[in-house]
PDB file of N, CA and C in Angstrom:
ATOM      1  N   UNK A   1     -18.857  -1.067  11.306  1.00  0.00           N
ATOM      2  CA  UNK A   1     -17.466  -1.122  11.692  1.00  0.00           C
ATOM      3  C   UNK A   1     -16.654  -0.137  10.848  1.00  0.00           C
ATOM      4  N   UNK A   2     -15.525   0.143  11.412  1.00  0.00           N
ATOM      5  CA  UNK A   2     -15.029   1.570  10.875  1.00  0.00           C
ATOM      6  C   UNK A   2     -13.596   0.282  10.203  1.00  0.00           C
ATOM      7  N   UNK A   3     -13.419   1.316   9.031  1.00  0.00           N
ATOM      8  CA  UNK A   3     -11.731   1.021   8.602  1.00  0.00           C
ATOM      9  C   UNK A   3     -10.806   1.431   8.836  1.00  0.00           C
ATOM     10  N   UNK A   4      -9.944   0.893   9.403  1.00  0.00           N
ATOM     11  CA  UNK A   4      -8.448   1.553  10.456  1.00  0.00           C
ATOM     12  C   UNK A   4      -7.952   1.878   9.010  1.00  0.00           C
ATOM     13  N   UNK A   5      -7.642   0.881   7.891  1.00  0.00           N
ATOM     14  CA  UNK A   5      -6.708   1.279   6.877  1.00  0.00           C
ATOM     15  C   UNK A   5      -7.326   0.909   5.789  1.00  0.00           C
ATOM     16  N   UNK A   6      -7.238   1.760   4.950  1.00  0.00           N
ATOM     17  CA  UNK A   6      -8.029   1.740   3.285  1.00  0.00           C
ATOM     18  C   UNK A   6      -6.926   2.684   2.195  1.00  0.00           C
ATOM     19  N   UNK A   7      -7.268   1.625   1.426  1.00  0.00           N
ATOM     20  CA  UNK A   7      -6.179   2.044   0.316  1.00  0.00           C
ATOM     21  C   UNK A   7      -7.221   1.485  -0.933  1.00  0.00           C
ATOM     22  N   UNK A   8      -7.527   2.285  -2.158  1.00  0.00           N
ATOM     23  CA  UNK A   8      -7.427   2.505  -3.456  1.00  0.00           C
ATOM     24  C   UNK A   8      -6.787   2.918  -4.226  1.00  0.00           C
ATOM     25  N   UNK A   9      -6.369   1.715  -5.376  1.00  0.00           N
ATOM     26  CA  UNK A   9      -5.577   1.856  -6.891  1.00  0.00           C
ATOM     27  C   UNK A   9      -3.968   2.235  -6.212  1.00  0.00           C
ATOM     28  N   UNK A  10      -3.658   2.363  -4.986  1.00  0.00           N
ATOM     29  CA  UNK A  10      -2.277   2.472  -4.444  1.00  0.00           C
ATOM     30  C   UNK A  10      -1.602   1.398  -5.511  1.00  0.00           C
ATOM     31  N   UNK A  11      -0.461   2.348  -6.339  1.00  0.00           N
ATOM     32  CA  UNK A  11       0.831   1.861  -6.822  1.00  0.00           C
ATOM     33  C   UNK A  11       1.704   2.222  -6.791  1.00  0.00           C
ATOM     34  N   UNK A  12       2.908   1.358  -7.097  1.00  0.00           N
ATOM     35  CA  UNK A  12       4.335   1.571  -7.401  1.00  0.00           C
ATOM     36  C   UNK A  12       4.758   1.239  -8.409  1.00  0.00           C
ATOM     37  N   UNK A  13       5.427   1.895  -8.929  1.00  0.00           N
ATOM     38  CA  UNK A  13       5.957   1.418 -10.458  1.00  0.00           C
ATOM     39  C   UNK A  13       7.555   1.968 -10.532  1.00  0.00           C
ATOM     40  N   UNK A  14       8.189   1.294 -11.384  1.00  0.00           N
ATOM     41  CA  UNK A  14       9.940   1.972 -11.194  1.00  0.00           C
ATOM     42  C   UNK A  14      10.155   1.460 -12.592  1.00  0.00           C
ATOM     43  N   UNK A  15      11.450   1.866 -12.746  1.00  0.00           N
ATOM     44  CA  UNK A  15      11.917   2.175 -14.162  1.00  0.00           C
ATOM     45  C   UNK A  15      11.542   3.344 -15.146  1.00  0.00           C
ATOM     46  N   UNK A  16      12.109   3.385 -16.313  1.00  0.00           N
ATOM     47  CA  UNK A  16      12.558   4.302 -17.412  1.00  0.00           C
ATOM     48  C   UNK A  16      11.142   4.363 -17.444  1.00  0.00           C
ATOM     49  N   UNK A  17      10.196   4.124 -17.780  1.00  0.00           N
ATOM     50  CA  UNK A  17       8.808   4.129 -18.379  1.00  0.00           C
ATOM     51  C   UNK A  17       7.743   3.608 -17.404  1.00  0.00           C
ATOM     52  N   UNK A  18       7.923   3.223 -15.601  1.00  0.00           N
ATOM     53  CA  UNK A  18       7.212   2.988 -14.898  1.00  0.00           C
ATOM     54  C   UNK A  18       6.882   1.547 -15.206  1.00  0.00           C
ATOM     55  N   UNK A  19       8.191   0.666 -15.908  1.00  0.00           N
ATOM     56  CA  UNK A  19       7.354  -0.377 -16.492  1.00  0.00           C
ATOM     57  C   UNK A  19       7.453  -1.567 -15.377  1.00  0.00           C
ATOM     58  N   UNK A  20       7.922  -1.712 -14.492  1.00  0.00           N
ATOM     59  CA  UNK A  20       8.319  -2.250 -13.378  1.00  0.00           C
ATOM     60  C   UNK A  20       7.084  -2.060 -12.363  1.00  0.00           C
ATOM     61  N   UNK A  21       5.992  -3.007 -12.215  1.00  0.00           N
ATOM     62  CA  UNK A  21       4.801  -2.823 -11.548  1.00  0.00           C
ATOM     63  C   UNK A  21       5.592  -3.621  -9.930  1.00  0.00           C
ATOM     64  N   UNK A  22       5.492  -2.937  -9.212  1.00  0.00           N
ATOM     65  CA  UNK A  22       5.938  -3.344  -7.662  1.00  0.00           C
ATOM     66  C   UNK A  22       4.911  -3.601  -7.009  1.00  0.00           C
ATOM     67  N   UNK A  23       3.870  -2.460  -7.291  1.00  0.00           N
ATOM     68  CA  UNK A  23       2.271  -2.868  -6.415  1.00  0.00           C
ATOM     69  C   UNK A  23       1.255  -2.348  -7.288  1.00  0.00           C
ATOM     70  N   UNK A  24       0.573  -2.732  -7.796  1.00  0.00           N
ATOM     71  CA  UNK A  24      -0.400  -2.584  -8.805  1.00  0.00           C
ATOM     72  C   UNK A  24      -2.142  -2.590  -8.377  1.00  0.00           C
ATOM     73  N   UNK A  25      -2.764  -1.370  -7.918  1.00  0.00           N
ATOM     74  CA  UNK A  25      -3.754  -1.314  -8.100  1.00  0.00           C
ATOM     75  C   UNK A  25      -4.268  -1.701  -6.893  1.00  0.00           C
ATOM     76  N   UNK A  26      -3.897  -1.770  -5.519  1.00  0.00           N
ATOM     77  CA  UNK A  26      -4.661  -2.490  -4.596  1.00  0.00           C
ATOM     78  C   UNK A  26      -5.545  -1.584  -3.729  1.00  0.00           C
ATOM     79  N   UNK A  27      -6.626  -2.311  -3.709  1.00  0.00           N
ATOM     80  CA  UNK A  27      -7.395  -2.118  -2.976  1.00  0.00           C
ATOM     81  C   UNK A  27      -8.126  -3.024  -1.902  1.00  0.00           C
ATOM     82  N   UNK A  28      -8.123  -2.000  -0.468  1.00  0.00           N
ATOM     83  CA  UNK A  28      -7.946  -2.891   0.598  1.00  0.00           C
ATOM     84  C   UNK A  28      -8.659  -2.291   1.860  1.00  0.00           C
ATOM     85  N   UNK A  29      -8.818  -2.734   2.943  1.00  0.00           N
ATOM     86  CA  UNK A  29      -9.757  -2.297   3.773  1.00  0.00           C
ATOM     87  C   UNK A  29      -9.920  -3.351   4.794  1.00  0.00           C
ATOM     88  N   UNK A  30      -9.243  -2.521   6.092  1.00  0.00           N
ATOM     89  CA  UNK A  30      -8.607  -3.573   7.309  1.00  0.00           C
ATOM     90  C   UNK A  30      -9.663  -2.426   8.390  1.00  0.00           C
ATOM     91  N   UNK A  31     -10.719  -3.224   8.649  1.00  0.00           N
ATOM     92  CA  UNK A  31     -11.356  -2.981   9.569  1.00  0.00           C
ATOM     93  C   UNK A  31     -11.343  -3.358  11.408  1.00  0.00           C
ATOM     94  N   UNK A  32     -11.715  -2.132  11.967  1.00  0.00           N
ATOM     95  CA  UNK A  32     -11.186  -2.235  13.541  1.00  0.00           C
ATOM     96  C   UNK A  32     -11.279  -3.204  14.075  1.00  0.00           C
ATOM     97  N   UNK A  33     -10.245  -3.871  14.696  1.00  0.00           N
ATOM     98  CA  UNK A  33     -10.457  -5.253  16.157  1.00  0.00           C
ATOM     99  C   UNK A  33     -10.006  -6.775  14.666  1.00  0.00           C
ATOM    100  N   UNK A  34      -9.521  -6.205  14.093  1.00  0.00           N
ATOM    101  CA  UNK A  34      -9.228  -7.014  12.894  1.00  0.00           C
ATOM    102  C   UNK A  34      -7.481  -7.358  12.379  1.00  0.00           C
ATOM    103  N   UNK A  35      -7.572  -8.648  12.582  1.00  0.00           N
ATOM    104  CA  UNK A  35      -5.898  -9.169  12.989  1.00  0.00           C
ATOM    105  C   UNK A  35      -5.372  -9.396  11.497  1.00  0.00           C
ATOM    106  N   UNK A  36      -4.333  -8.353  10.465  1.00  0.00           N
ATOM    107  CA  UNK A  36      -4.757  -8.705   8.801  1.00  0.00           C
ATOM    108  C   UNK A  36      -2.846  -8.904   8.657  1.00  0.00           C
ATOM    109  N   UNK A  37      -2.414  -9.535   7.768  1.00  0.00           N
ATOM    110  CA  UNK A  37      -1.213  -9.688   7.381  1.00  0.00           C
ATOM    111  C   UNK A  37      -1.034  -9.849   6.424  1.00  0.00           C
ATOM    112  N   UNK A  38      -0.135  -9.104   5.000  1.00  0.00           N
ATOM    113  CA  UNK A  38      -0.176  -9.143   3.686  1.00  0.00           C
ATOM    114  C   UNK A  38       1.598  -9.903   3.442  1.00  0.00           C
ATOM    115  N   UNK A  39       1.494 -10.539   2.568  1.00  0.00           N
ATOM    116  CA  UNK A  39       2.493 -11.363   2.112  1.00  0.00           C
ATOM    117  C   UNK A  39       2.808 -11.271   0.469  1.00  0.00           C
ATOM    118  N   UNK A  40       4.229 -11.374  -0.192  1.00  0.00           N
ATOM    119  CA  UNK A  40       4.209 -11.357  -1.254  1.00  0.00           C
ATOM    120  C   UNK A  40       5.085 -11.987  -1.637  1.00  0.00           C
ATOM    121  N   UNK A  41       4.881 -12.664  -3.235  1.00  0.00           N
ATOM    122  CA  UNK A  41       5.782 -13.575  -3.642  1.00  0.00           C
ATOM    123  C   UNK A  41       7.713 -13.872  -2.939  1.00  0.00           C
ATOM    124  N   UNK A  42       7.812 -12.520  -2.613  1.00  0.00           N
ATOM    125  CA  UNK A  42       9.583 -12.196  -2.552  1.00  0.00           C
ATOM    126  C   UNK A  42       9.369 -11.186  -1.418  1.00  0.00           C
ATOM    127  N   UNK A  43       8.999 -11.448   0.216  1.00  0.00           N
ATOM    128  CA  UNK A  43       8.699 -10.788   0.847  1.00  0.00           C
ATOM    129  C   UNK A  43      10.033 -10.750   1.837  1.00  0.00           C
ATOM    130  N   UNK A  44      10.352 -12.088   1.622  1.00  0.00           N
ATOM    131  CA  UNK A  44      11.183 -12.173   2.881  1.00  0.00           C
ATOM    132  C   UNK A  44      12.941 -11.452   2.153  1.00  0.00           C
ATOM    133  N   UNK A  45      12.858 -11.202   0.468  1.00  0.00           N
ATOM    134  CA  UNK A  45      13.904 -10.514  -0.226  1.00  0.00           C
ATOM    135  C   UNK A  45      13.722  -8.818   0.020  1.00  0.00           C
ATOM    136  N   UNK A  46      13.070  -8.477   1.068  1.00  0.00           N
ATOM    137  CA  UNK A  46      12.848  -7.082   1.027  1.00  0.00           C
ATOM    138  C   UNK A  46      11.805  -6.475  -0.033  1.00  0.00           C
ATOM    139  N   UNK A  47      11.025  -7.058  -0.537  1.00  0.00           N
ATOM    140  CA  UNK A  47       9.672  -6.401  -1.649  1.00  0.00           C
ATOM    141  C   UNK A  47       8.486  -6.066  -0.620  1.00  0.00           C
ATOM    142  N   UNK A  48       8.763  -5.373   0.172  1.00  0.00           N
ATOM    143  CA  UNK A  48       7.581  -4.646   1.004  1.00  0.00           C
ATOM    144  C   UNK A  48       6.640  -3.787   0.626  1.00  0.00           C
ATOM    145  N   UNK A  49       6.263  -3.446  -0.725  1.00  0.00           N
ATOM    146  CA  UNK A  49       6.233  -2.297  -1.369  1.00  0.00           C
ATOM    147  C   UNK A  49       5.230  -1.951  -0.841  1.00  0.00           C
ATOM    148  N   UNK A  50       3.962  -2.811  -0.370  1.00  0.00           N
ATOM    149  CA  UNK A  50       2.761  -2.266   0.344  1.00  0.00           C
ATOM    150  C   UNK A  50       2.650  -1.832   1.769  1.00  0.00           C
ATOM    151  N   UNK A  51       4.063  -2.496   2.335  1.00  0.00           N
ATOM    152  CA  UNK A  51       3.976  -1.969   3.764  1.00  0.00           C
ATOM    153  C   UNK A  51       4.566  -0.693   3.817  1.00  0.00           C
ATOM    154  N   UNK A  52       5.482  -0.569   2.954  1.00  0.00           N
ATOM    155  CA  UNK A  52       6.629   0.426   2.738  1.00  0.00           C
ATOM    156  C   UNK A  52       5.874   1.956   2.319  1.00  0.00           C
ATOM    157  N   UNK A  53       4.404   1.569   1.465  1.00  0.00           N
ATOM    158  CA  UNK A  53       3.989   2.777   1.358  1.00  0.00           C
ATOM    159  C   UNK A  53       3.047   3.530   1.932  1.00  0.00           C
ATOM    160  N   UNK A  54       2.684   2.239   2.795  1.00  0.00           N
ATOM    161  CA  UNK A  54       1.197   2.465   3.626  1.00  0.00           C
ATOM    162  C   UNK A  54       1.988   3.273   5.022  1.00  0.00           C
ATOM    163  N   UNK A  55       3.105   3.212   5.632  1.00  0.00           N
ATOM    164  CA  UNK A  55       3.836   3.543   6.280  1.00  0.00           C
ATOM    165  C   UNK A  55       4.855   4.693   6.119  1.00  0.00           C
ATOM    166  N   UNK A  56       4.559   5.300   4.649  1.00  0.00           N
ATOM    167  CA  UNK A  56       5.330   6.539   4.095  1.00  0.00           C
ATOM    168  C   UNK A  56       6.686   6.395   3.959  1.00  0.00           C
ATOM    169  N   UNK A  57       7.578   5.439   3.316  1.00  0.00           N
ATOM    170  CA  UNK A  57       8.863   4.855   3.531  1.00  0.00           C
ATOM    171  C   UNK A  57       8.621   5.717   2.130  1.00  0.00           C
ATOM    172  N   UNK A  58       7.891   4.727   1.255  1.00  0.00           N
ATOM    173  CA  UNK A  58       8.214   5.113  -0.161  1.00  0.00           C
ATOM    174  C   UNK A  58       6.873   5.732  -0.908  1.00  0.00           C
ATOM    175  N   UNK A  59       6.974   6.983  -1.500  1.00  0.00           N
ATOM    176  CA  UNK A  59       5.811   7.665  -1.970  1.00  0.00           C
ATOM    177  C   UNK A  59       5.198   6.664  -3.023  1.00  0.00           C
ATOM    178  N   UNK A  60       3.937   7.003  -3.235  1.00  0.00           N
ATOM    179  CA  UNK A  60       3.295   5.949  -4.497  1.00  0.00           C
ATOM    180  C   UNK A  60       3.341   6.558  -5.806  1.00  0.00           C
ATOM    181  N   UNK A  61       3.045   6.093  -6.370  1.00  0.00           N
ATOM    182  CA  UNK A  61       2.844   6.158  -8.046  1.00  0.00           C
ATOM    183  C   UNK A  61       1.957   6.836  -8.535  1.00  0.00           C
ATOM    184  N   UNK A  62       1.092   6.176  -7.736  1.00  0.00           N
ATOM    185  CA  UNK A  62      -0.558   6.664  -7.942  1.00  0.00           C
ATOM    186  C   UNK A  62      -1.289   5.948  -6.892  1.00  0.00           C
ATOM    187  N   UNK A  63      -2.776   6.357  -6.254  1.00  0.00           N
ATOM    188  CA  UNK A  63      -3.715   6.079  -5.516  1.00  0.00           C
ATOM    189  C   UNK A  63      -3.970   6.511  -4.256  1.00  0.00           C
ATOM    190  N   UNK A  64      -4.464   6.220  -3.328  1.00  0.00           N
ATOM    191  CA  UNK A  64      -4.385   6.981  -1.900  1.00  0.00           C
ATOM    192  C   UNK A  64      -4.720   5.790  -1.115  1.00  0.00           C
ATOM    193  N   UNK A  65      -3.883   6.607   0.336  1.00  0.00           N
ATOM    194  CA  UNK A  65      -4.350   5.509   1.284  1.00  0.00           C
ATOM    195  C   UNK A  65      -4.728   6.445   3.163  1.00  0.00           C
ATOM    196  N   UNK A  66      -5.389   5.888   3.319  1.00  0.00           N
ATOM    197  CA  UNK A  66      -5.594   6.557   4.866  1.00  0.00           C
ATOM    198  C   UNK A  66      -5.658   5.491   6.045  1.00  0.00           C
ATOM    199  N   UNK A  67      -5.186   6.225   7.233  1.00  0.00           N
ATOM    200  CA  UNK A  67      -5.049   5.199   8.280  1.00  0.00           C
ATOM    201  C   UNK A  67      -5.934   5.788   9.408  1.00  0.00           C
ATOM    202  N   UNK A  68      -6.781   5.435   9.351  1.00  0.00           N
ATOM    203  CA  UNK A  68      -7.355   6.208  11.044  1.00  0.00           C
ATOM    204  C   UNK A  68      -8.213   7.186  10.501  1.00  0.00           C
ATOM    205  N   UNK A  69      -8.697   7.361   9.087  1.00  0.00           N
ATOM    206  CA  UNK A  69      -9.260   8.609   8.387  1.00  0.00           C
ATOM    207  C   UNK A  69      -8.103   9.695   7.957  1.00  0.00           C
ATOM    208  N   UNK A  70      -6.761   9.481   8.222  1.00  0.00           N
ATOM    209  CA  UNK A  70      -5.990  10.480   8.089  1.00  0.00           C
ATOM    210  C   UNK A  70      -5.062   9.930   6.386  1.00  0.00           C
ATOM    211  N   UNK A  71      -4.987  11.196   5.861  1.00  0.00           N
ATOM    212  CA  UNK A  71      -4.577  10.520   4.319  1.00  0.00           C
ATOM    213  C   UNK A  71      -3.082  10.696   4.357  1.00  0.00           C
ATOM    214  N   UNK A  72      -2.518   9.899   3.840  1.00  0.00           N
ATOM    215  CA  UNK A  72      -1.130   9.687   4.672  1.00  0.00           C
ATOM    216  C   UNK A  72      -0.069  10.384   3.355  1.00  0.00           C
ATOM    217  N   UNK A  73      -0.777  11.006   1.920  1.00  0.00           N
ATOM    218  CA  UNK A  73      -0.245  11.403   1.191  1.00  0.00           C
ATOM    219  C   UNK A  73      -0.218  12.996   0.655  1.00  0.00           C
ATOM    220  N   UNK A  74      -1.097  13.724   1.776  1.00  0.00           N
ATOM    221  CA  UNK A  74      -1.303  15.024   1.674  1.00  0.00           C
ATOM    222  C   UNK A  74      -0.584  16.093   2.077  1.00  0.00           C
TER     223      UNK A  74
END
């Protein structure tokens, strides 16, 4: 089975010193015909940070992610 979406070490970090971890390190892998939904403590306060980057809203910190084989940070 193929992976529609894969992401390694994808982060976000904010503040003076990056000390503000928003998404830390995830790694993930949503394979085809596969129904997946990610949730987070303060999701419904706007903290999307994983949808937000997997979707190119907000650049990452560090890590990569691809959708379809296509790298969505190049």
């Amino acid at each position: 089975m193929n992976a529609i979406i894969e992401t390694e070490a994808l982060s976000k970090y904010y503040g003076k010193g990056n000390e503000i971890k928003a998404l830390d390190n995830l790694n993930l892998k949503v394979y085809e015909g596969e129904t997946f939904g990610l949730l987070g403590p303060k999701w419904r306060q706007g903290q999307g940070r994983p949808r937000s980057t997997i979707n190119c809203i907000i650049k990452p910190t560090g890590g990569t992610a691809t959708v379809n084989g296509y790298d969505l940070f190049s």
